[in-house]
Protein backbone atom coordinates (compact mmCIF):
# COMPACT_ATOMS: atom_id res chain seq x y z
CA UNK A 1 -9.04 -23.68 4.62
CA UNK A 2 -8.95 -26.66 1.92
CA UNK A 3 -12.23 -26.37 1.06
CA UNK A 4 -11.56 -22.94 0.43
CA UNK A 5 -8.82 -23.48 -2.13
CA UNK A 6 -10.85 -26.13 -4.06
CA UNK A 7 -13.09 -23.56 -4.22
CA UNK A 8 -10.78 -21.32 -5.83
CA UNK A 9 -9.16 -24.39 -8.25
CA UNK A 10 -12.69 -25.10 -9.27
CA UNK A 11 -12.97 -21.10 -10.58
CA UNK A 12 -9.65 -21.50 -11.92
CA UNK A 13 -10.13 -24.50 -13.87
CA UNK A 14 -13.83 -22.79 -15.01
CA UNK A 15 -11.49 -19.76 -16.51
CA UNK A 16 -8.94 -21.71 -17.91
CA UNK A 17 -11.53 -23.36 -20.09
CA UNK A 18 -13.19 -19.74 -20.65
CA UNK A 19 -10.16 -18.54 -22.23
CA UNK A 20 -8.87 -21.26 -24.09
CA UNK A 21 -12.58 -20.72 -26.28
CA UNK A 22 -11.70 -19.39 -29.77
CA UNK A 23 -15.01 -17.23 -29.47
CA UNK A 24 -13.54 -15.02 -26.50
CA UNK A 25 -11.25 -13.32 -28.50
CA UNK A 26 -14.36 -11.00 -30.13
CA UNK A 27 -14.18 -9.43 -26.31
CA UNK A 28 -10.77 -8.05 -25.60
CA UNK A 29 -12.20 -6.43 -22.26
CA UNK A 30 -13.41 -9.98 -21.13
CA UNK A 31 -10.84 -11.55 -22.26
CA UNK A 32 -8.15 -9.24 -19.89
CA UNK A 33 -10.55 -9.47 -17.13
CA UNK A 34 -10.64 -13.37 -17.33
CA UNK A 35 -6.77 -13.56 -17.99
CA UNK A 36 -5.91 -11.18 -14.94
CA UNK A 37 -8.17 -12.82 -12.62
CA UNK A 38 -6.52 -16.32 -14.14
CA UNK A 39 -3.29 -15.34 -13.51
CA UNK A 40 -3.86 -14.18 -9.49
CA UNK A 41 -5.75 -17.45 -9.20
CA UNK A 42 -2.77 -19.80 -9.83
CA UNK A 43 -0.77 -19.13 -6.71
CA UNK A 44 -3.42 -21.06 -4.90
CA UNK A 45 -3.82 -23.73 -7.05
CA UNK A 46 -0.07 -24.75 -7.16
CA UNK A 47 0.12 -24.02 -3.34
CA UNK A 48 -3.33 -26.39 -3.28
CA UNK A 49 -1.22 -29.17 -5.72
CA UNK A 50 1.97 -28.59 -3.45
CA UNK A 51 0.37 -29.20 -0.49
CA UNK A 52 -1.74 -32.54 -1.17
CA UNK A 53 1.20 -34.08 -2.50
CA UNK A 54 3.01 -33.47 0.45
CA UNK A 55 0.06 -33.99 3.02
CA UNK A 56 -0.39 -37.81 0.99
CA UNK A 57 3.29 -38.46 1.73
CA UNK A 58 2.84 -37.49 5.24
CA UNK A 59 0.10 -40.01 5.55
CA UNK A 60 2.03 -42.56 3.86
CA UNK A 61 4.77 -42.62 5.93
CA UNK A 62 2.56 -42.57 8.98
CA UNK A 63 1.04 -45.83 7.87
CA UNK A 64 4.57 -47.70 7.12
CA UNK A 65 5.44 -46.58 10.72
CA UNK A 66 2.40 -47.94 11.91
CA UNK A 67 1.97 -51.09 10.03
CA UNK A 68 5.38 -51.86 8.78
CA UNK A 69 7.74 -55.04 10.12
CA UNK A 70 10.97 -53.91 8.77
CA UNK A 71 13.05 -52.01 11.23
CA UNK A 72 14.75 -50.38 8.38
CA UNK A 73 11.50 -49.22 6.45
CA UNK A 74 10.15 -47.45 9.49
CA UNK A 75 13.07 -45.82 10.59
CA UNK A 76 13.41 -44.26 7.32
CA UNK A 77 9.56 -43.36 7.26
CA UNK A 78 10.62 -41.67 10.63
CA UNK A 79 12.96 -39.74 9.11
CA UNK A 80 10.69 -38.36 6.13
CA UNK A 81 8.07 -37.70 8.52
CA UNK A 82 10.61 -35.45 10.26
CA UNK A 83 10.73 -33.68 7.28
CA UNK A 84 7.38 -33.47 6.29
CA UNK A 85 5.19 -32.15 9.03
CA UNK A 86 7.16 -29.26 9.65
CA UNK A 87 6.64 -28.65 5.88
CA UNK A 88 3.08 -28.90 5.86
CA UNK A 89 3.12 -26.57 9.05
CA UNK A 90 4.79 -23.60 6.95
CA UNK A 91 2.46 -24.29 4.60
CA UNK A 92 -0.27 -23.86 6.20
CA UNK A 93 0.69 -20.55 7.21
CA UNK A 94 1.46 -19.27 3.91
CA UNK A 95 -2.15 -20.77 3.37
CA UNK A 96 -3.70 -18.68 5.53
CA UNK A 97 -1.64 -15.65 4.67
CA UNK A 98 -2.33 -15.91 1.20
CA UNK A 99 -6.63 -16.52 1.97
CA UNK A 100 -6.67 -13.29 3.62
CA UNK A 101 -9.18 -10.63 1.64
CA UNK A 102 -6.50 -8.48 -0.63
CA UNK A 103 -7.69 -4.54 -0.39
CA UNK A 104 -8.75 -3.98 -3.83
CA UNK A 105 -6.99 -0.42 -3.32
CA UNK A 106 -3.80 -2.06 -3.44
CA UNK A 107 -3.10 -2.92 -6.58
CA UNK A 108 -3.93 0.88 -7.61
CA UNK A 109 -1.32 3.57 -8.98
CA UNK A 110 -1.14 6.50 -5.39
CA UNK A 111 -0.44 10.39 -5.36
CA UNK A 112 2.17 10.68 -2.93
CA UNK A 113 2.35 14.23 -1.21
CA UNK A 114 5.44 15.55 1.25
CA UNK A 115 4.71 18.68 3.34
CA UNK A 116 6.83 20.22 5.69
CA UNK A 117 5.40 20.74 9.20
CA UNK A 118 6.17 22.00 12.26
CA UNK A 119 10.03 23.38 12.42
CA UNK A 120 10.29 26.27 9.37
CA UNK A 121 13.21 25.62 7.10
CA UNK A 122 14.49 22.59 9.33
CA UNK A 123 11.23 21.12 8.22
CA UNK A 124 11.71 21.38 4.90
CA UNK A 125 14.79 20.23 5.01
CA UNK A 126 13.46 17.06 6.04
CA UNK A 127 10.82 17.26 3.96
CA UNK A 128 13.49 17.31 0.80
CA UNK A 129 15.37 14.44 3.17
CA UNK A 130 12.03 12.39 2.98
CA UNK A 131 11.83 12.73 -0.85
CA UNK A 132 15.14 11.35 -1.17
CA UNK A 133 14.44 8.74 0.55
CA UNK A 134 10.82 7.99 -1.25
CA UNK A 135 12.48 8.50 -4.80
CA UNK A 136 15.68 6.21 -3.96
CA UNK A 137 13.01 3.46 -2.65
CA UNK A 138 10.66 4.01 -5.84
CA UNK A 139 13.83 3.26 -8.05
CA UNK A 140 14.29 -0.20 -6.46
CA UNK A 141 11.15 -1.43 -6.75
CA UNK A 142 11.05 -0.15 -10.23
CA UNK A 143 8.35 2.57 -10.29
CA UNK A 144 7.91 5.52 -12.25
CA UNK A 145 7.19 8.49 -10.47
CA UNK A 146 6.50 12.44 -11.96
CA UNK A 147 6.44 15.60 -10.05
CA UNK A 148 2.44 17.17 -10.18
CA UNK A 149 3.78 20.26 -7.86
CA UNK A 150 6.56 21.60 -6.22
CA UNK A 151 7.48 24.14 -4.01
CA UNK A 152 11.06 24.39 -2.71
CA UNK A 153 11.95 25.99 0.76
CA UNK A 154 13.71 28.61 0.88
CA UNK A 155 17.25 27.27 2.97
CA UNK A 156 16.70 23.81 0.75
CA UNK A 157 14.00 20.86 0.45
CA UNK A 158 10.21 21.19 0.17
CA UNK A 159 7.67 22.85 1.32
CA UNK A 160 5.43 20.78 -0.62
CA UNK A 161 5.90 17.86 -3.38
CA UNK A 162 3.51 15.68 -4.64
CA UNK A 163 4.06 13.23 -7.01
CA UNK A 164 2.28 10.33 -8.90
CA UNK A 165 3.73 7.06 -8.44
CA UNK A 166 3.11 4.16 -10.73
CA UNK A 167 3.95 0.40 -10.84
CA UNK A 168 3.11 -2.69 -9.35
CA UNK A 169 0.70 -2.46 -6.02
CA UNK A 170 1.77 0.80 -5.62
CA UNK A 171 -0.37 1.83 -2.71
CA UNK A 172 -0.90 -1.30 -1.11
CA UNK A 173 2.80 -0.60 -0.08
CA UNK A 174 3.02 2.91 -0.03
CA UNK A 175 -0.32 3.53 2.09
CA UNK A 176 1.40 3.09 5.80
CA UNK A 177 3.77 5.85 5.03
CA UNK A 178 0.59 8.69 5.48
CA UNK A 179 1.31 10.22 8.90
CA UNK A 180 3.38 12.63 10.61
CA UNK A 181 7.21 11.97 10.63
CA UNK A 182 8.87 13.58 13.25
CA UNK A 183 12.48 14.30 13.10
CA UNK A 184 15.18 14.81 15.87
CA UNK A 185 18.35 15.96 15.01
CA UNK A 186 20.77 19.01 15.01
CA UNK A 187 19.89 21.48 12.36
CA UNK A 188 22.42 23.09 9.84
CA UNK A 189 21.07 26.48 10.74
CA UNK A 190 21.90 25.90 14.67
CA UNK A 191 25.08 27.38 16.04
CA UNK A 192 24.74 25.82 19.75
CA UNK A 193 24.83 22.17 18.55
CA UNK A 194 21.10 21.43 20.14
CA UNK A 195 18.98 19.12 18.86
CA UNK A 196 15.90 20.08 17.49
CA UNK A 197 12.77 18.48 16.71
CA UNK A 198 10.77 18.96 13.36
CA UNK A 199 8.08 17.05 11.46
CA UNK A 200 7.29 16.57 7.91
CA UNK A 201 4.01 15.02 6.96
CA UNK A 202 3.53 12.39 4.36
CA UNK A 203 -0.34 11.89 2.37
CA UNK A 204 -0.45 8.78 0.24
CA UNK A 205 -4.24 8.27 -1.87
CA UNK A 206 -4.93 5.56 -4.20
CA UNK A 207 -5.68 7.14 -8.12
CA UNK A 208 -9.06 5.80 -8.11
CA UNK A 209 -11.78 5.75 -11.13
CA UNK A 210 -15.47 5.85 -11.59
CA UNK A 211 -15.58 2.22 -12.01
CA UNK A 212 -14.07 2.07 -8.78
CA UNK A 213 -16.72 2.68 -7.02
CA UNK A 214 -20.66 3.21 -7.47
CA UNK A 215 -21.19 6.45 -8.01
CA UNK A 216 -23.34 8.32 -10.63
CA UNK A 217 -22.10 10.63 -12.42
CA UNK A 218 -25.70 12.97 -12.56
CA UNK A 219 -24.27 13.53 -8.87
CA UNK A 220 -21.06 14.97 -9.92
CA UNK A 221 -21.11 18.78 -9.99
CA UNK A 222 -17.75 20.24 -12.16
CA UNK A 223 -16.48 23.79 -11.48
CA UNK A 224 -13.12 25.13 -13.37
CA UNK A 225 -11.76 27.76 -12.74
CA UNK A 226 -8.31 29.93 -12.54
CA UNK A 227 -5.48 28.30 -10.32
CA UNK A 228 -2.19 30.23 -9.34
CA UNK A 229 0.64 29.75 -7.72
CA UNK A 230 2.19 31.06 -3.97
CA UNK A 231 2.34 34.49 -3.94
CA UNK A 232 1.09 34.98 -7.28
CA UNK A 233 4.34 34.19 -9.16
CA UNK A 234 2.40 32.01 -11.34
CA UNK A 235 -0.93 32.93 -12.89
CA UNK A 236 -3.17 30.54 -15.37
CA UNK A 237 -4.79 31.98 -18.29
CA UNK A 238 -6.45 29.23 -18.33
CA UNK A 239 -9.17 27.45 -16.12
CA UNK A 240 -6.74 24.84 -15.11
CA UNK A 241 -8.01 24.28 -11.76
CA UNK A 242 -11.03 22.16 -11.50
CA UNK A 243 -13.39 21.63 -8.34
CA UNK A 244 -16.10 18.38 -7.88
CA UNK A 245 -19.11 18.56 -5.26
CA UNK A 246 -20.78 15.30 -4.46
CA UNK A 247 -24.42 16.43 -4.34
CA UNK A 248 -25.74 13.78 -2.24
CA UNK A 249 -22.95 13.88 0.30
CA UNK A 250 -21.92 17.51 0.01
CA UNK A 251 -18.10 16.37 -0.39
CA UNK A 252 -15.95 18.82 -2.23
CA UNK A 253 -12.63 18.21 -3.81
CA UNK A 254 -10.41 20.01 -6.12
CA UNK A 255 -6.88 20.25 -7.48
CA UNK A 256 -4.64 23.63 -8.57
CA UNK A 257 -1.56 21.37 -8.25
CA UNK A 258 -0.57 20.73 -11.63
CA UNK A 259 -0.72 23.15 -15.21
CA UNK A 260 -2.73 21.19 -16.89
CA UNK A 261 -6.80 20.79 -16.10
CA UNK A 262 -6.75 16.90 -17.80
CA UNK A 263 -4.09 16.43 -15.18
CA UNK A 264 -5.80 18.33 -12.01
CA UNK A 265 -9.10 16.52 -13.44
CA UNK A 266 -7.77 12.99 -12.51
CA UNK A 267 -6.23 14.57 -8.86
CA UNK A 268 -9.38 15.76 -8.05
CA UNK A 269 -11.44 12.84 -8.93
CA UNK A 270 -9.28 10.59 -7.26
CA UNK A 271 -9.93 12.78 -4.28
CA UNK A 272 -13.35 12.83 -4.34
CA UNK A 273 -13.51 9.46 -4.69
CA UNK A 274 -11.27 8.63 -1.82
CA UNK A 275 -13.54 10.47 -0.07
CA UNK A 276 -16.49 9.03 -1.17
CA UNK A 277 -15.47 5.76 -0.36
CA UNK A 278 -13.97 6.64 2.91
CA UNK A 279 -17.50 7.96 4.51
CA UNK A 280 -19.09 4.59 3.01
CA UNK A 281 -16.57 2.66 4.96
CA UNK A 282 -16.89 4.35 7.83
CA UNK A 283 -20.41 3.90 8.34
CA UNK A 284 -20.29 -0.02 7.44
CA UNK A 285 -17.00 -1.13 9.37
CA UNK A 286 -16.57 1.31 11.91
CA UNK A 287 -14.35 -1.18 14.06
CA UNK A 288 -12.40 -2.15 11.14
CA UNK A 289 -11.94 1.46 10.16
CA UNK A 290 -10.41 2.15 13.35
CA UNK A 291 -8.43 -0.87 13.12
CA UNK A 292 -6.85 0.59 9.71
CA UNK A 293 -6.54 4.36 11.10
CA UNK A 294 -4.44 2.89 14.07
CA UNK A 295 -2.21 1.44 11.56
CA UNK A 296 -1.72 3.04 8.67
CA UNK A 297 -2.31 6.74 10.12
CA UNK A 298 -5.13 9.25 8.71
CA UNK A 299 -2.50 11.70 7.20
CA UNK A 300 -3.23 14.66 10.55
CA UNK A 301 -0.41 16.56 10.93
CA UNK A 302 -0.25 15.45 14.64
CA UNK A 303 -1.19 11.60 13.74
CA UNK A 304 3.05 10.71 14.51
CA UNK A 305 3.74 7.64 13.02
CA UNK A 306 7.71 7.63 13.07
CA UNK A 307 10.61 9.12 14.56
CA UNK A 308 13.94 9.60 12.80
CA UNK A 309 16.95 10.05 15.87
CA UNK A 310 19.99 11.03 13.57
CA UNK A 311 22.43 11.36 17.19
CA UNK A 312 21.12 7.99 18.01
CA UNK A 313 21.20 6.98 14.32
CA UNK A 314 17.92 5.53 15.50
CA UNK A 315 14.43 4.78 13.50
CA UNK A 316 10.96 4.19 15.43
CA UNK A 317 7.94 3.43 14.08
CA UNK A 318 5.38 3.42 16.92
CA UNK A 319 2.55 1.94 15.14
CA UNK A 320 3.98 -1.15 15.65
CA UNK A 321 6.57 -0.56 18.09
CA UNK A 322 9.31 -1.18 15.60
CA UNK A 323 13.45 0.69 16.33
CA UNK A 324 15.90 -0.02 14.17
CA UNK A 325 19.37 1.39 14.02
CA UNK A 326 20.35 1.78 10.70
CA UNK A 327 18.93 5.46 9.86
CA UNK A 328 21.43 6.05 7.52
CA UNK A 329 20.53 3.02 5.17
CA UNK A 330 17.35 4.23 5.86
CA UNK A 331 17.59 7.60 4.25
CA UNK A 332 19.07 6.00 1.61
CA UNK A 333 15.79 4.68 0.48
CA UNK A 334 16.07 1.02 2.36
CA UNK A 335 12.62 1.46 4.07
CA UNK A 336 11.77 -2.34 2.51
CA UNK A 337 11.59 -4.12 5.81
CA UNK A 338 9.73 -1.59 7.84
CA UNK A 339 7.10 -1.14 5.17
CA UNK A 340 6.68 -5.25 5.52
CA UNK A 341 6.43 -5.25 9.01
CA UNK A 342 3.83 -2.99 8.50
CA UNK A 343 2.34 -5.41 5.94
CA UNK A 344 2.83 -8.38 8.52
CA UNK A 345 0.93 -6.61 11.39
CA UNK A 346 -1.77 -5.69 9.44
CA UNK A 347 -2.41 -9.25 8.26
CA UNK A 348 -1.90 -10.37 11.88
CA UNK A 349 -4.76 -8.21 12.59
CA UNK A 350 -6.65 -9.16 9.97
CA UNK A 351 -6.60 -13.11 10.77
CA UNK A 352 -7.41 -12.03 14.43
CA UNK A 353 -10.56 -9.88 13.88
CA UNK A 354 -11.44 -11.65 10.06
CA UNK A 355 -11.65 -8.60 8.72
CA UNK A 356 -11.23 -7.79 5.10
CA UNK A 357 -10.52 -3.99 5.37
C-alpha cells in the first residue's frame, strides 16, 4: 500500500518537474493534461507525507517506552502513542479508499432522463415529484442542468424529461439513481383514501466522446432524418433527428429529443458509445459487470431500486438495504447521504473482489 504511493509521489514529482519546463508552454493540450493529472496526484502525496511523519513518531515513542529510564518520559510516550496508532489506523483506511481504481466515467458530464411508469397520471405525478427532487439536489451541489425534452402529463408532472447535467463528477454520483422507483402513497385523483402504488423510472448515461473510447470512425454509419413530436403537434422541417449504426457490432442509436441536430448529434453519440463500451465490458468482466448491475441498476423498468412510503414517511433503497425516515427532506432534494452510501458499498465491494469496474 506504501509502495504504492511512492509510486505515485515518484510520477508526481516526474510532472512537477515536466511543468515547471519553460518549453511546455508551446503545448497547451500537454500542458492541461500534465496539470490535471498533477493536481489529482497530490492527495496522495500529502496523505503519503502525513502519514510517515506520523508513522516515525509512532516508532519513536515506542522506543522511549522501551528503552527509556525516566518514569515520566515513558508515561508521556504512552500517552502519544495513545494518540497515534489510532491515527495511523484511520489513515490507513482512507489509504486504501483513496487507492481504489476511480471509474474514468465518473468524472464525465450525464443525460439524466425521468419517465413515468406503471400508474397513468399518478405516475407522472411522481415523475414531476422526482424532478423536483433531482433539480433541488443539482442546485446544491452546484450543477447546471438544461431541459433536452419534455413532455408534461396531462393531471401534472412528466411523462418524460431528460436533461443534461453538468459539473463536477457528475455521473460518478448520479449513476446509482438509474432504476425503477416505485412509489406508495395515496393519489390526489383517489376519492377512497387507498394507497396506491406507482413507479417512475430514472436513466442516467455518461456524455461520452470519441476519444473516450477506441472506436473508428470509418465504422460509424450517420442517418438524419425528420423528428416530430407526440401526436404530431410538432413537426421538423428540418432533419433534426440523427441515427448512428456501429457496423461492426450492428448497434444502433439515435436521438429526436431535442430541436436542434448539433444537439441530438452529441445524445446520440453518447448513446452509441455507452453502448459500445457496455458490450466490451461485458465480455471482459462479466463478474464485475454483474457486480455493477446489482448495484447501480440497468435502467429496466422492473429493475426496482427504491421505494418512497409517503404514509410511513419512509425511504428504502434495497440495493443496499438502506430505510430512512425522513421522505420529506428527501423530496426536497436531500438525497446526499443515500447517494454516498451507495458510493461506500460500492467501494466495499470493490476492495473485496479488487475490481476496478
Amino acid at each position: 500500500m506504501i509502495a504504492k504511493l511512492e509510486s505515485i509521489r515518484d510520477r508526481f514529482l516526474t510532472i512537477e518537474e515536466q511543468i515547471s519546463d519553460p518549453q511546455l508552454m508551446s503545448d497547451m493540450d500537454r500542458y492541461a493534461k500534465l496539470n490535471k493529472e498533477y493536481v489529482e496526484l497530490r492527495p496522495f502525496v500529502e496523505i503519503l507525507n502525513k502519514y510517515k511523519i506520523t508513522a516515525a513518531n509512532a516508532q519513536n515513542a515506542k522506543e522511549i517506552i522501551s528503552a527509556e529510564s525516566d518514569a515520566e518520559l515513558r508515561e508521556l510516550a504512552k500517552e502519544e502513542l495513545n494518540e497515534l496508532l489510532p491515527e495511523i489506523d484511520r489513515m490507513e483506511e482512507e489509504i486504501k479508499m483513496m487507492l481504489i481504481p476511480k471509474d474514468p466515467e465518473d468524472t464525465k458530464d450525464a443525460i439524466f432522463e425521468i419517465r413515468s411508469g406503471t400508474g397513468g397520471d399518478e405516475a407522472s405525478i411522481f415523475a414531476g415529484d422526482l424532478y423536483r427532487m433531482y433539480t433541488k439536489y443539482f442546485d446544491t451541489k452546484g450543477w447546471k442542468y438544461e431541459a433536452l425534452s419534455v413532455n408534461e402529463g396531462t393531471q401534472g408532472g412528466y411523462n418524460k424529461v431528460e436533461l443534461e447535467v453538468t459539473g463536477d463528477n457528475v455521473f460518478g454520483m448520479l449513476k446509482f439513481e438509474s432504476g425503477a422507483h416505485r412509489v406508495q402513497r395515496i393519489p390526489k385523483t383517489e376519492s377512497q383514501g387507498r394507497v396506491h402504488t406507482s413507479a417512475a423510472t430514472v436513466v442516467v448515461m455518461p456524455i461520452l466522446e470519441f476519444e473516450d473510447v477506441d472506436i473508428n470512425k470509418a465504422d460509424i454509419k450517420t442517418d438524419t432524418f425528420r423528428a416530430s413530436g407526440a401526436g404530431g403537434q410538432h413537426v421538423n422541417k428540418t432533419e433534426s433527428g440523427v441515427r448512428f449504426t456501429h457496423l461492426p457490432t450492428g448497434i444502433v442509436a439515435e436521438s429526436t429529443e431535442a430541436r436542434s441536430q448539433i444537439k441530438n448529434r452529441e445524445i446520440a453519440m453518447s448513446r452509441l458509445i455507452a453502448e459500445i463500451q457496455k458490450e466490451k465490458r461485458d465480455k471482459v468482466f462479466n463478474e464485475q459487470a454483474a457486480i455493477r448491475k446489482s448495484l447501480v441498476g440497468s435502467g429496466d423498468r422492473s429493475d426496482k431500486i427504491r421505494t418512497y412510503n409517503y404514509p410511513q414517511n419512509r425511504l428504502t433503497d434495497h440495493r443496499i438495504n438502506l430505510t430512512l425516515y425522513n421522505l420529506d427532506s428527501v423530496m426536497e432534494g436531500n438525497i446526499n447521504d443515500i447517494i454516498e452510501a451507495l458510493r461506500l458499498y460500492e467501494n466495499t465491494q470493490k476492495l473485496q473482489t479488487g475490481s476496478d469496474d
